[in-house]
Protein backbone atom coordinates (compact mmCIF):
# COMPACT_ATOMS: atom_id res chain seq x y z
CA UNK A 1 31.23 80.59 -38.44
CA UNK A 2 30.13 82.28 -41.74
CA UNK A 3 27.00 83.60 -42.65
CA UNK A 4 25.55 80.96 -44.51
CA UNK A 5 26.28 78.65 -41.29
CA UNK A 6 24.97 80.77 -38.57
CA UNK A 7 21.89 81.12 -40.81
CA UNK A 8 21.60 77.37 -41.23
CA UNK A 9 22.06 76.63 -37.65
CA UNK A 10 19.28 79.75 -36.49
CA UNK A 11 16.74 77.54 -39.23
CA UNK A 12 17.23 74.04 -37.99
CA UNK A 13 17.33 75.07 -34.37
CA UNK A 14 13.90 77.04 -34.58
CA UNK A 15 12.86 74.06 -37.30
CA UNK A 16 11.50 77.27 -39.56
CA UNK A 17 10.18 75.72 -42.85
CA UNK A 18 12.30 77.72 -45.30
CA UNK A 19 8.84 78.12 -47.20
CA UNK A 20 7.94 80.35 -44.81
CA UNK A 21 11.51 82.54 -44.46
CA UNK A 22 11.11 83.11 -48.35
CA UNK A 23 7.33 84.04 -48.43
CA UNK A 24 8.74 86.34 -45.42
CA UNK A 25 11.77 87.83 -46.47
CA UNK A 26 10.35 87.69 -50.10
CA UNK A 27 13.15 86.06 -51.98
CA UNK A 28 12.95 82.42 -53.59
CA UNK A 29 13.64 79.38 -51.91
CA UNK A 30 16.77 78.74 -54.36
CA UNK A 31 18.19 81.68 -52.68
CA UNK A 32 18.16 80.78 -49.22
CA UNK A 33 19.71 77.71 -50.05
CA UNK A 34 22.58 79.40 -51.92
CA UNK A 35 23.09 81.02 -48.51
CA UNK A 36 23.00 78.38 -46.56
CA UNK A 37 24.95 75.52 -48.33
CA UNK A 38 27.43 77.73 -51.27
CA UNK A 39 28.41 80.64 -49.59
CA UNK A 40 26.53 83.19 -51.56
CA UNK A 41 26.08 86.30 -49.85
CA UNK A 42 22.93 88.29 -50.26
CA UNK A 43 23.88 91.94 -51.81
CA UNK A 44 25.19 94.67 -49.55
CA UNK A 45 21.99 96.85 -50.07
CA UNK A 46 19.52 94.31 -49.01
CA UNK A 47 21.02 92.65 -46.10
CA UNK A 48 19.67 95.07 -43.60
CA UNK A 49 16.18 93.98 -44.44
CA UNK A 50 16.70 90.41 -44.66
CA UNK A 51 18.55 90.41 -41.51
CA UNK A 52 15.53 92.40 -39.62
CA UNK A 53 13.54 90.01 -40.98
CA UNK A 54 14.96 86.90 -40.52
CA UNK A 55 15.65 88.43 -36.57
CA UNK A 56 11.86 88.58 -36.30
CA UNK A 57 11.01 84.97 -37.69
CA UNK A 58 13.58 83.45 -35.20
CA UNK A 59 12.58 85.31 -32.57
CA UNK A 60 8.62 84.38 -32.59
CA UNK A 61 9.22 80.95 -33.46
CA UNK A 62 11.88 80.22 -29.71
CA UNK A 63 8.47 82.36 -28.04
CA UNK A 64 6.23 79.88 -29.44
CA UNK A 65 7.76 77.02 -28.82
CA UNK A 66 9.25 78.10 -25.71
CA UNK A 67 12.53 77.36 -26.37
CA UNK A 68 14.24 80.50 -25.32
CA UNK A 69 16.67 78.74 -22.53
CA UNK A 70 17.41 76.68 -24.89
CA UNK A 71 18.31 78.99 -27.54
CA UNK A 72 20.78 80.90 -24.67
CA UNK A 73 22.36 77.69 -24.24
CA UNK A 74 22.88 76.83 -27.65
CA UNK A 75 23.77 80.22 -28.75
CA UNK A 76 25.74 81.14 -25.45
CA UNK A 77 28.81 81.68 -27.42
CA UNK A 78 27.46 84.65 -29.54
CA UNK A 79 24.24 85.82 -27.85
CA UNK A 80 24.69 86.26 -23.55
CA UNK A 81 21.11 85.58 -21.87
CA UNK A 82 19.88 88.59 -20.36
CA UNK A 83 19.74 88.92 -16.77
CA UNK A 84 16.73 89.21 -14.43
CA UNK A 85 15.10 92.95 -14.51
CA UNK A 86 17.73 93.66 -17.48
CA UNK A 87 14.61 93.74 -20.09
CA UNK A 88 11.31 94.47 -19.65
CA UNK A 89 10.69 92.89 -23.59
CA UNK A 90 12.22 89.73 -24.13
CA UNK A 91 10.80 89.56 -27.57
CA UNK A 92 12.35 92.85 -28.80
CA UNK A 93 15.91 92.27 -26.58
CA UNK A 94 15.65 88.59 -28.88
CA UNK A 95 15.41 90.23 -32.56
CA UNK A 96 17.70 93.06 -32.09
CA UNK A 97 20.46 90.22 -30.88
CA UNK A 98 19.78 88.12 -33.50
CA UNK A 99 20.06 90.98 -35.80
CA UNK A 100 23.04 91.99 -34.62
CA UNK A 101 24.66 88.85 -35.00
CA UNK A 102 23.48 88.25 -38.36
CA UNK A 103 24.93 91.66 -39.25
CA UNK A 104 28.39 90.90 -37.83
CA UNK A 105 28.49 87.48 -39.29
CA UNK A 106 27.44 88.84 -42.85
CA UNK A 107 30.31 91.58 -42.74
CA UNK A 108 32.58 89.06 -41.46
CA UNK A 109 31.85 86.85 -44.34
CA UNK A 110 31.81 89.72 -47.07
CA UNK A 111 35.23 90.28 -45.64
CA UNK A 112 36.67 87.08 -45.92
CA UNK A 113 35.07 86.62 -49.69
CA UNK A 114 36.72 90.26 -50.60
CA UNK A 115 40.27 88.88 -49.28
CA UNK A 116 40.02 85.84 -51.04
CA UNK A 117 39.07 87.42 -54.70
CA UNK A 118 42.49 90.13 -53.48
CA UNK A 119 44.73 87.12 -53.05
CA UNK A 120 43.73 85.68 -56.50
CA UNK A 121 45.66 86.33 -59.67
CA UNK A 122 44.47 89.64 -60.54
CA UNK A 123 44.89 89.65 -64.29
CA UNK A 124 44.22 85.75 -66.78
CA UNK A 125 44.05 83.08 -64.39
CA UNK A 126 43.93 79.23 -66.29
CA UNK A 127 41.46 76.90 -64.91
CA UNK A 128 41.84 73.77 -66.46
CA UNK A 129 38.77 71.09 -65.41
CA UNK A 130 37.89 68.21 -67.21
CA UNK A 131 35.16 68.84 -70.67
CA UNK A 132 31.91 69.81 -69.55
CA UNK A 133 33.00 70.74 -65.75
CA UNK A 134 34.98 74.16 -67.05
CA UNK A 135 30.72 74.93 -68.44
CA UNK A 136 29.65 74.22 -65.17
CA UNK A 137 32.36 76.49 -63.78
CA UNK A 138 31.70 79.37 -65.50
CA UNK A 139 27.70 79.08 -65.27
CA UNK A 140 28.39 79.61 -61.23
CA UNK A 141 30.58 82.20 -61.73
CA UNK A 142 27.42 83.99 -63.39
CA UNK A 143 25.30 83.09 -61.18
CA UNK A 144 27.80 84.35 -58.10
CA UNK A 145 28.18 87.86 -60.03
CA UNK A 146 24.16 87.83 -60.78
CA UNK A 147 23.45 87.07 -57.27
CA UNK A 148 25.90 90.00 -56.00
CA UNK A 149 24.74 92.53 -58.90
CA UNK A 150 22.55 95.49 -57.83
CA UNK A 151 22.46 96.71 -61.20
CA UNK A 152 21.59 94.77 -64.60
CA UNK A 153 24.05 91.88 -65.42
CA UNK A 154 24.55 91.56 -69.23
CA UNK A 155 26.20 88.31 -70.62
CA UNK A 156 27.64 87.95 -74.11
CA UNK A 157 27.85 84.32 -75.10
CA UNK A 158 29.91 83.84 -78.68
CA UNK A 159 29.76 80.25 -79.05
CA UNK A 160 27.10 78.56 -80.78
CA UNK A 161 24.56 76.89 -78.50
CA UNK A 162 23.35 74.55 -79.88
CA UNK A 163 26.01 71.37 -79.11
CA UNK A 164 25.66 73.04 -75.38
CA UNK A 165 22.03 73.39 -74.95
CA UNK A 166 21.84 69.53 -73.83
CA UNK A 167 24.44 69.50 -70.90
CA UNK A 168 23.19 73.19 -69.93
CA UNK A 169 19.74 72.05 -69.41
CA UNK A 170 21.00 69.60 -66.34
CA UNK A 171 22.80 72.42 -64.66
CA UNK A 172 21.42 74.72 -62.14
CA UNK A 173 19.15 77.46 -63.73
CA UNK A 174 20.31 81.27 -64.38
CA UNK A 175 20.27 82.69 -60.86
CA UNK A 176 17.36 85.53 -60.41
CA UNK A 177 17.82 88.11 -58.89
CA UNK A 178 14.42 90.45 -58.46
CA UNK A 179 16.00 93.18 -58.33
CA UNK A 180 17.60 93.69 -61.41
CA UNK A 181 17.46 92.14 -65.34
CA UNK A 182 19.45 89.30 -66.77
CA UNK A 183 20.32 89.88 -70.05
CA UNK A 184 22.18 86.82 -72.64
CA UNK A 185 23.29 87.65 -76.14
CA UNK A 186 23.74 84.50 -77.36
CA UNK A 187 25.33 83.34 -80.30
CA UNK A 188 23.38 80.06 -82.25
CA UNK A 189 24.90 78.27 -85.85
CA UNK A 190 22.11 78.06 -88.04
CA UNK A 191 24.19 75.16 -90.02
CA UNK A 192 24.58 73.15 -86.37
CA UNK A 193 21.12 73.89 -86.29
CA UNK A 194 19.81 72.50 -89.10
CA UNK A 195 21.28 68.84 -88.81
CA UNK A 196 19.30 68.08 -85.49
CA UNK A 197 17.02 70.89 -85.62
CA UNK A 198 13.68 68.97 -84.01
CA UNK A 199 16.04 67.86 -80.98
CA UNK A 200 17.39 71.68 -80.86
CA UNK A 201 14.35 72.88 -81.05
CA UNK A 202 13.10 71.27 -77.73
CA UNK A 203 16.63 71.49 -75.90
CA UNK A 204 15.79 75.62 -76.70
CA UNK A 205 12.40 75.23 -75.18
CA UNK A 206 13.59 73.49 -72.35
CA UNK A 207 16.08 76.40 -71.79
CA UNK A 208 13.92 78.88 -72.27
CA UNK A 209 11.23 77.38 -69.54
CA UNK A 210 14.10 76.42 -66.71
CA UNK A 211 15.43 80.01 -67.05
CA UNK A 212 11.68 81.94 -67.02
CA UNK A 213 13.63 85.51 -65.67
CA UNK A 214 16.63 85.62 -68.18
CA UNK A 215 16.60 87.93 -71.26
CA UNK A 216 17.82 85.42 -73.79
CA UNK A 217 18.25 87.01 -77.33
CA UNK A 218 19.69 84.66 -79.72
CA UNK A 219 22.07 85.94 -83.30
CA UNK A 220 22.98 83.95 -85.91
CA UNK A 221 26.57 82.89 -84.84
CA UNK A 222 28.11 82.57 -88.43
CA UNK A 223 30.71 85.47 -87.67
CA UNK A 224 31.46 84.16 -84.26
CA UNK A 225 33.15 80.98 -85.21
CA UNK A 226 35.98 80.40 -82.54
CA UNK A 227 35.50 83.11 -81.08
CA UNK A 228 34.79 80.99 -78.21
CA UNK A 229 34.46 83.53 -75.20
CA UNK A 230 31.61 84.45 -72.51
CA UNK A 231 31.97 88.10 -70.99
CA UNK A 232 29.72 88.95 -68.05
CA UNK A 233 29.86 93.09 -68.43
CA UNK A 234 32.15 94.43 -66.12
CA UNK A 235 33.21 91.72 -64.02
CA UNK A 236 35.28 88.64 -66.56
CA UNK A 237 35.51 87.32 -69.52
CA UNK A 238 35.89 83.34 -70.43
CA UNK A 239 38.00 82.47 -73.06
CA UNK A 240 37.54 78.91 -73.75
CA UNK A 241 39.07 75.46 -75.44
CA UNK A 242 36.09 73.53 -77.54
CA UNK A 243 36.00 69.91 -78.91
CA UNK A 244 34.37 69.14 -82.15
CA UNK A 245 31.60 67.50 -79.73
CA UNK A 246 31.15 70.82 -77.91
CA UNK A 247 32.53 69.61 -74.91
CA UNK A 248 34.85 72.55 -73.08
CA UNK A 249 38.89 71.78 -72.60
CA UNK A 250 39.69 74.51 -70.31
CA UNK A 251 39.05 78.04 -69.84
CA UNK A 252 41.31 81.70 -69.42
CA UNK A 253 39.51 83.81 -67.06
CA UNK A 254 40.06 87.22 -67.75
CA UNK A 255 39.63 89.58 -64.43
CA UNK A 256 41.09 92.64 -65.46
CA UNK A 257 38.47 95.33 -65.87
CA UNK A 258 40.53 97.09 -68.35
CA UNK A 259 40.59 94.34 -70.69
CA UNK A 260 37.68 92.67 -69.32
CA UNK A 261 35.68 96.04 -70.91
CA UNK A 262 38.07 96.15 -74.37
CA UNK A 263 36.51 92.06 -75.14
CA UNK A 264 32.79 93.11 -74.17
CA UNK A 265 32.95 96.49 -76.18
CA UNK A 266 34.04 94.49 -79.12
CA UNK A 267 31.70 91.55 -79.09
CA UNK A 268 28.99 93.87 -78.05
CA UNK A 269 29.27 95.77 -80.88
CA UNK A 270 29.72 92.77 -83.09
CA UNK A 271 26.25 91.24 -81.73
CA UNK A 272 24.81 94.84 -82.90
CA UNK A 273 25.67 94.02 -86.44
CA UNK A 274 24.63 90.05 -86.81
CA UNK A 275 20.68 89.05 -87.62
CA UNK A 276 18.57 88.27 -84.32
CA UNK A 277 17.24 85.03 -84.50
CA UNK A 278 14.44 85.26 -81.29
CA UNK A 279 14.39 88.32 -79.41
CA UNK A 280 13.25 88.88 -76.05
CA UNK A 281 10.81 91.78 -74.68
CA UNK A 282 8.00 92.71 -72.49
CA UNK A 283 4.65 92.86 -73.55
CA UNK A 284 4.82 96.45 -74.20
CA UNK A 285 7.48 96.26 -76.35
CA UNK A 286 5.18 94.03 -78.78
CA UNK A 287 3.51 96.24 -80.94
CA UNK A 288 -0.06 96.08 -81.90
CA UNK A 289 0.88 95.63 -85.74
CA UNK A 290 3.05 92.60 -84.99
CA UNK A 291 -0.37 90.72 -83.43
CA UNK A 292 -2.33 92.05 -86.74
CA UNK A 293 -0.38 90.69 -89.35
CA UNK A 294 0.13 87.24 -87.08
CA UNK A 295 -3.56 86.09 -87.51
CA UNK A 296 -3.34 87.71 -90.61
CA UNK A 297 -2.60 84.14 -91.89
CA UNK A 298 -4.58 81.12 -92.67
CA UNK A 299 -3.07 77.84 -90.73
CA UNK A 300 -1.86 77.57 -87.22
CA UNK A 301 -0.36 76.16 -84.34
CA UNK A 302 -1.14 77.19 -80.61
CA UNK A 303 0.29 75.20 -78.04
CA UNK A 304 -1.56 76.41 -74.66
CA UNK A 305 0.29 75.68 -71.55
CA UNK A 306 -1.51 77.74 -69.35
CA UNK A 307 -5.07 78.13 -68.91
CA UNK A 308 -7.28 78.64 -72.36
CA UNK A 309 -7.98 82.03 -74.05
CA UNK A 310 -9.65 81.48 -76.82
CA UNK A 311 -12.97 81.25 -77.65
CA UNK A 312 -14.21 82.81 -74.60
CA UNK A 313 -18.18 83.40 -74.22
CA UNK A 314 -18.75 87.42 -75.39
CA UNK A 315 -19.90 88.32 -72.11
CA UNK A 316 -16.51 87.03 -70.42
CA UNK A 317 -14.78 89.00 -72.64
CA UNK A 318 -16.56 92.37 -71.74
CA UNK A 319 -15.78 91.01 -68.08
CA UNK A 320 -11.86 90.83 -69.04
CA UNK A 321 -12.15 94.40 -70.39
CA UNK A 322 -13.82 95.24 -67.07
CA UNK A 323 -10.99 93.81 -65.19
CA UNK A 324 -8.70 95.20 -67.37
CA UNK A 325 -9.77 98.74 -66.23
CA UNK A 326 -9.09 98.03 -62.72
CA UNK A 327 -5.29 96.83 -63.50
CA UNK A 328 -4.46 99.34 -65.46
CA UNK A 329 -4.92 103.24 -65.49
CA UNK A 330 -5.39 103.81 -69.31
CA UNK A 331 -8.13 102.00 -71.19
CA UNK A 332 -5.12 100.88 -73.83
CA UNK A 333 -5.09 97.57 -73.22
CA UNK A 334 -8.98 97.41 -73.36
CA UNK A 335 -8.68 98.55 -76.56
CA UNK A 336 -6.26 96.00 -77.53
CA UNK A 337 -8.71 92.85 -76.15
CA UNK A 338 -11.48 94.89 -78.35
CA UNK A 339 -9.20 94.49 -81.68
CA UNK A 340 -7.93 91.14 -80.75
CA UNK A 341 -11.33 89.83 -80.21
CA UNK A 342 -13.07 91.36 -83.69
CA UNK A 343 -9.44 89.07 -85.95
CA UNK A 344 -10.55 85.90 -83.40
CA UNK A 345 -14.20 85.70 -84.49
CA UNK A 346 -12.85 86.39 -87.77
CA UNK A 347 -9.94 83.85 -87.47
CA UNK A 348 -12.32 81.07 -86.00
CA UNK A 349 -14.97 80.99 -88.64
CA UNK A 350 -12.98 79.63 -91.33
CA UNK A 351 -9.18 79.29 -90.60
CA UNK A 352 -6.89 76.17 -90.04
CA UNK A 353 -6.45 75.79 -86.02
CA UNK A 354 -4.45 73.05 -84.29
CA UNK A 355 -4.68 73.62 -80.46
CA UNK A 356 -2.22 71.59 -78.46
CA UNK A 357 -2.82 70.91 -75.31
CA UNK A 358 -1.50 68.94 -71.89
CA UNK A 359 -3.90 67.08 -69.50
CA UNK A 360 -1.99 68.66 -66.83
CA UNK A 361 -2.49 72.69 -67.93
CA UNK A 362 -6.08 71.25 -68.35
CA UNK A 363 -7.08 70.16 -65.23
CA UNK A 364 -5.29 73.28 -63.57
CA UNK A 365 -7.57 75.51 -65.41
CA UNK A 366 -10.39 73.89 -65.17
CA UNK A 367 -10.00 73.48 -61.11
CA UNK A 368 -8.87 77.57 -61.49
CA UNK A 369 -9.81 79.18 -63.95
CA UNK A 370 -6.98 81.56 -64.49
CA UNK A 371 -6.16 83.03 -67.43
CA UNK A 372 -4.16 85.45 -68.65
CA UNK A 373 -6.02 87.37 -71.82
CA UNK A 374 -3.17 89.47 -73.33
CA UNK A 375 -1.61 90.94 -70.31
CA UNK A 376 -4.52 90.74 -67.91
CA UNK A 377 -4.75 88.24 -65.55
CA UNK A 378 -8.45 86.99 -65.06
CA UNK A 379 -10.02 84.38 -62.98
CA UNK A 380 -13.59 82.63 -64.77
CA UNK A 381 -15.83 81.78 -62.33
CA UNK A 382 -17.42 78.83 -62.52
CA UNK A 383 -20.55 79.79 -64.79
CA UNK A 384 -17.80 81.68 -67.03
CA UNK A 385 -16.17 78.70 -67.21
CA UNK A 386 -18.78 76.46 -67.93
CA UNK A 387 -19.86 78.73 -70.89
CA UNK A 388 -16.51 78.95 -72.27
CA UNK A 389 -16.85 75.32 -72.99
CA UNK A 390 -20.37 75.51 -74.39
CA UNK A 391 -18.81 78.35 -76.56
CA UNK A 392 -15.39 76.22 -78.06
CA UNK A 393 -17.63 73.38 -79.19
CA UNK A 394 -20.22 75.28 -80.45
CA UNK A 395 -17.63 77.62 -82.66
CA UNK A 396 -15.52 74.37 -82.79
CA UNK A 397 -18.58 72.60 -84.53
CA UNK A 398 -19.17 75.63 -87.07
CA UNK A 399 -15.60 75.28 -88.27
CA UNK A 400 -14.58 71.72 -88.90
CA UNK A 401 -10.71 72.89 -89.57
CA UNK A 402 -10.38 73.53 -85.11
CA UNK A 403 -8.88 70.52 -84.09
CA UNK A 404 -7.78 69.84 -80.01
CA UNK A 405 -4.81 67.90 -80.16
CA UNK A 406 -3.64 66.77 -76.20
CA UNK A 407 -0.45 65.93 -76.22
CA UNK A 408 1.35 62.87 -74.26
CA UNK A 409 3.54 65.20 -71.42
CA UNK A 410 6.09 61.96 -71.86
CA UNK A 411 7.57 64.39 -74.76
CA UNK A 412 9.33 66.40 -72.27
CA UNK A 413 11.38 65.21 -69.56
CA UNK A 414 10.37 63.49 -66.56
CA UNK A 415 9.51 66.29 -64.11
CA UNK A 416 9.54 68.61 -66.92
CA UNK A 417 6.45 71.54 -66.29
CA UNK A 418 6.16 73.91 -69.46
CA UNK A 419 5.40 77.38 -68.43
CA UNK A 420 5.78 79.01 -71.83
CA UNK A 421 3.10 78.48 -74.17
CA UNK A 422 4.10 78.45 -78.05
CA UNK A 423 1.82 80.48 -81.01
CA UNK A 424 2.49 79.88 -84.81
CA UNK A 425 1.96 80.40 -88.31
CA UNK A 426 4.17 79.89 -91.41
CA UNK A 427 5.40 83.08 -91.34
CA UNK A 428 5.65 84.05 -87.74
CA UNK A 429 5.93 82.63 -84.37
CA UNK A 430 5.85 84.15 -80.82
CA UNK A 431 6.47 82.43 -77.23
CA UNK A 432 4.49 83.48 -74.02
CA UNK A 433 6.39 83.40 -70.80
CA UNK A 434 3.90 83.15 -67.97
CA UNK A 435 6.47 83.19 -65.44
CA UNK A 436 7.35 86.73 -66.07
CA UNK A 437 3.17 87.62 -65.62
CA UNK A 438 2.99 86.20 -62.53
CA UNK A 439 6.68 86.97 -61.08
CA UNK A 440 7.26 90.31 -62.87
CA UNK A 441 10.36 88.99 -63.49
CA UNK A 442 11.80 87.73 -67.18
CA UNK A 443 10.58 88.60 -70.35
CA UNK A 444 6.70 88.48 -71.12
CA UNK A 445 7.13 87.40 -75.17
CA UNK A 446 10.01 86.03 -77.27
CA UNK A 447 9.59 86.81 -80.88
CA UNK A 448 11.34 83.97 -83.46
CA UNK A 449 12.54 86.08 -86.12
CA UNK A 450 14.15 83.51 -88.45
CA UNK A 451 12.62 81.96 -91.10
CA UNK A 452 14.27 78.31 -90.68
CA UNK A 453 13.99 78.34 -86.61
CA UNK A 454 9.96 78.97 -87.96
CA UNK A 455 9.92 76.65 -90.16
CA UNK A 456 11.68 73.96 -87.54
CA UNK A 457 9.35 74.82 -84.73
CA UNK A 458 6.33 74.03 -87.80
CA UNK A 459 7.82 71.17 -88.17
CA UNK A 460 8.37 69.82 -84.92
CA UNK A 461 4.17 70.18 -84.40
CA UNK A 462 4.20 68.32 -88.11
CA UNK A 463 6.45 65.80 -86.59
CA UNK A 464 4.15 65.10 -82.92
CA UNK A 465 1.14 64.61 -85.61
CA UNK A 466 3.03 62.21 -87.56
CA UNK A 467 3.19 59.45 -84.28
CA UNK A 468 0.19 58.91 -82.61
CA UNK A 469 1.67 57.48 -79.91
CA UNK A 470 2.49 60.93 -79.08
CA UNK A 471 -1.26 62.78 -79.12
CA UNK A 472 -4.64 62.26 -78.69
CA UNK A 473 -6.85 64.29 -81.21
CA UNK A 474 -10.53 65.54 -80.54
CA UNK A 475 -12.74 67.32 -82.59
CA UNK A 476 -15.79 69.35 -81.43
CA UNK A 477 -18.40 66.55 -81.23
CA UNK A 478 -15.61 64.04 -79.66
CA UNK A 479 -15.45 67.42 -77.25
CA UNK A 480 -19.02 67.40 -76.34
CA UNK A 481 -19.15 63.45 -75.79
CA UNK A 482 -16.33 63.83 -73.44
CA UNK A 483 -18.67 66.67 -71.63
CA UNK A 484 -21.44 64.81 -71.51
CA UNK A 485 -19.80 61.77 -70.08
CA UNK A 486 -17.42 63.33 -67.74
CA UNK A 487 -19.67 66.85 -67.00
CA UNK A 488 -20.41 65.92 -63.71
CA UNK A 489 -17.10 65.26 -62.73
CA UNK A 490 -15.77 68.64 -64.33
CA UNK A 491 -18.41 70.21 -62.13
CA UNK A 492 -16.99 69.15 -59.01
CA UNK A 493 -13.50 70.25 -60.16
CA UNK A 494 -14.21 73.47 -60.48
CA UNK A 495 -15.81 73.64 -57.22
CA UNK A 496 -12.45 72.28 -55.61
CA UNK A 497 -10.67 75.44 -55.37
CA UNK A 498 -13.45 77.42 -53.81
């Protein structure tokens, strides 16, 4: 029996909601999965936790349902019933043998996975699978190595994205790992680009949003034509067979670490010396300047995804500041939501503003209230709330150029939630990654850094605003109708969550 089996067979015996195992142990519920049905191991350096753990949640859930001769019986073959007078505490006899045999079935397994990857071709091994299955292959193989990594896994991805994006959006996401970063250096054709670049566009958000904790930085992928290889740092590289229609042939794995490092120190250095196209970073890697000169301009696009951050009421901003002493030690970011506030006002009085919005992102904000205001997270209570939509139509109604534009969530795919919420001028455009906020895991911001992936993302809003099938649009006395009718019912929304 392997580990992933004896773990399987401990959850549906005990009937242990794997919610509850992964609020627990503290690992998502992806992850249990992967050990229960794939035969992916957690790492070496964690096990003894998640075994103690799991030991405990088995063993109070047989006490409370008094199942422990049945659990003997069941179990007989790896875990011998005590006899009478042999323990004086059943419950801690119970964890420390379930412990133990998690421990020797996890080592046992580790084993067996170490002799297998000894008995395979040690140097290029061909694995030849029909088109789009060799992707697939190789996207578990990264998420295998991510899952097993204990220190940062770095990925270097040569050939353009763009024909893949489509297929790669219906496999499993980048595995995350908590522990460590993921970080993609990804290659993307401008030229490809260009000839489909509203579909592109999405397919990138999409990617973006189903893989929240990966480090994707994108380069423009003119000098990588055929080079045609993925390297995961220090563990193989991919060398692959493409159709004109982007669909893969067959790949040469490369497992030698000696020439596995010579093809990652040579593409590395190669991404080092191309343009980036959208770089990823954390919040304090975004410099102050960079959110200056962006409302610097005169037109934009914000399309708000979670919660709604602008035009607070002044006295919920000096609350945020408040708030924002509390998280943090230094008063820096309150002196950020000071000089962000002074460009809004200015900003809002006269300036070109197209909010887009989902009914969905709506509703969730207006039942909670969260927000997060820069990088402070803040919850509006209910009068807060309640001003802050006094305050948008009354600025709203000042400048007749703030439009609310609430998109039909039929432009994504069905089942589709958007997590990353999308700001933009004609000059510069930044994503927010709320994901990362509330996980601490993934990159806060990604920062588009090419003129023509700007101008295609402008366009893309240009092109929702040329079907109104697509949108609803409200402006700030359609706003106050819709409060007047519906006020009531808003009320008792935002008393559900109390």
């Amino acid at each position: 029996m392997t580990y992933g089996e004896l773990l399987k067979k401990l959850i549906l015996f005990t009937n242990t909601k794997i919610m509850i195992i992964a609020n627990e142990i503290g690992y998502d519920i992806s992850y249990i999965s992967k050990w229960c049905n794939k035969g992916i191991l957690p790492t070496s350096r964690t096990i003894s936790v998640i075994n103690k753990k799991l030991a405990k949640i088995f063993t109070n859930e047989i006490l409370v349902q008094d199942r422990l001769d049945d659990f003997f019986f069941s179990f007989s073959a790896l875990i011998k019933k005590p006899t009478e007078n042999t323990t004086d505490d059943i419950a801690s006899f119970l964890a420390q043998e379930i412990e133990a045999v998690l421990d020797l079935h996890y080592r046992n397994s580790s084993m067996q996975d170490q002799l297998i990857q000894q008995t395979q071709q040690p140097q290029t091994q061909n694995n030849l699978f029909y088109h789009t299955h060799v992707l697939e292959k190789i996207i578990q193989k990264i998420n295998q190595f991510i899952l097993q990594a204990t220190e940062d896994v770095i990925v270097l991805w040569t050939m353009d994205i763009c024909k893949l994006l489509e297929h790669i959006n219906t496999l499993e996401p980048i595995a995350n790992n908590p522990h460590i970063h993921v970080k993609f250096y990804i290659a993307l054709d401008l030229e490809e680009f260009s000839k489909n670049s509203s579909n592109y566009t999405k397919q990138l958000y999409m990617l973006l949003n189903k893989n929240s904790t990966v480090f994707f930085n994108f380069y423009d992928g003119k000098n990588f034509a055929q080079s045609n290889t993925i390297i995961v740092k220090d563990a193989f590289a991919s060398i692959v067979s493409i159709e004109e229609t982007g669909h893969f042939n067959f790949a040469v794995n490369i497992t030698n670490q000696n020439d596995v490092r010579t093809i990652y120190t040579f593409f590395y250095q190669k991404f080092k010396t191309q343009n980036m196209l959208i770089r990823s970073c954390t919040s304090k890697e975004m410099k102050l300047s960079y959110r200056t000169e962006f409302y610097s301009r005169t037109k934009f696009h914000f399309f708000n995804v979670y919660g709604f951050e602008f035009l607070l009421a002044p006295k919920t901003i000096d609350n945020i500041i408040e708030t924002a002493k509390e998280q943090y030690t230094s008063d820096e970011i309150g002196g950020i939501i000071r000089s962000l506030q002074i460009t809004w006002e200015e900003i809002f009085e006269n300036r070109e503003i197209r909010f887009f919005l989902i009914i969905s992102s709506i509703l969730e904000y207006l039942t909670k209230g969260e927000i997060y205001y820069t990088d402070v997270c803040y919850r509006l209570t209910i009068e807060e709330r309640l001003e802050h939509l006094k305050n948008i139509i009354e600025v709203a109604k000042k400048n007749s150029k703030i439009k609310f534009t609430i998109l039909d969530e039929d432009i994504f795919k069905a089942g589709f939630i958007p997590r990353i919420s999308v700001f933009a001028n004609d000059k510069k455009v930044f994503l927010k990654n709320y994901t990362a906020y509330q996980t601490g895991c993934g990159p806060n911001l990604y920062i588009v850094q090419n003129k023509e992936l700007i101008k295609s993302i402008n366009n893309f809003a240009k092109m929702i605003l040329d079907n109104p099938v697509l949108f609803h649009e409200y402006s700030a006395d359609d706003l106050e109708k819709v409060l007047e009718e519906y006020g009531t019912m808003i009320y008792r929304m935002m008393h559900m969550n109390i």
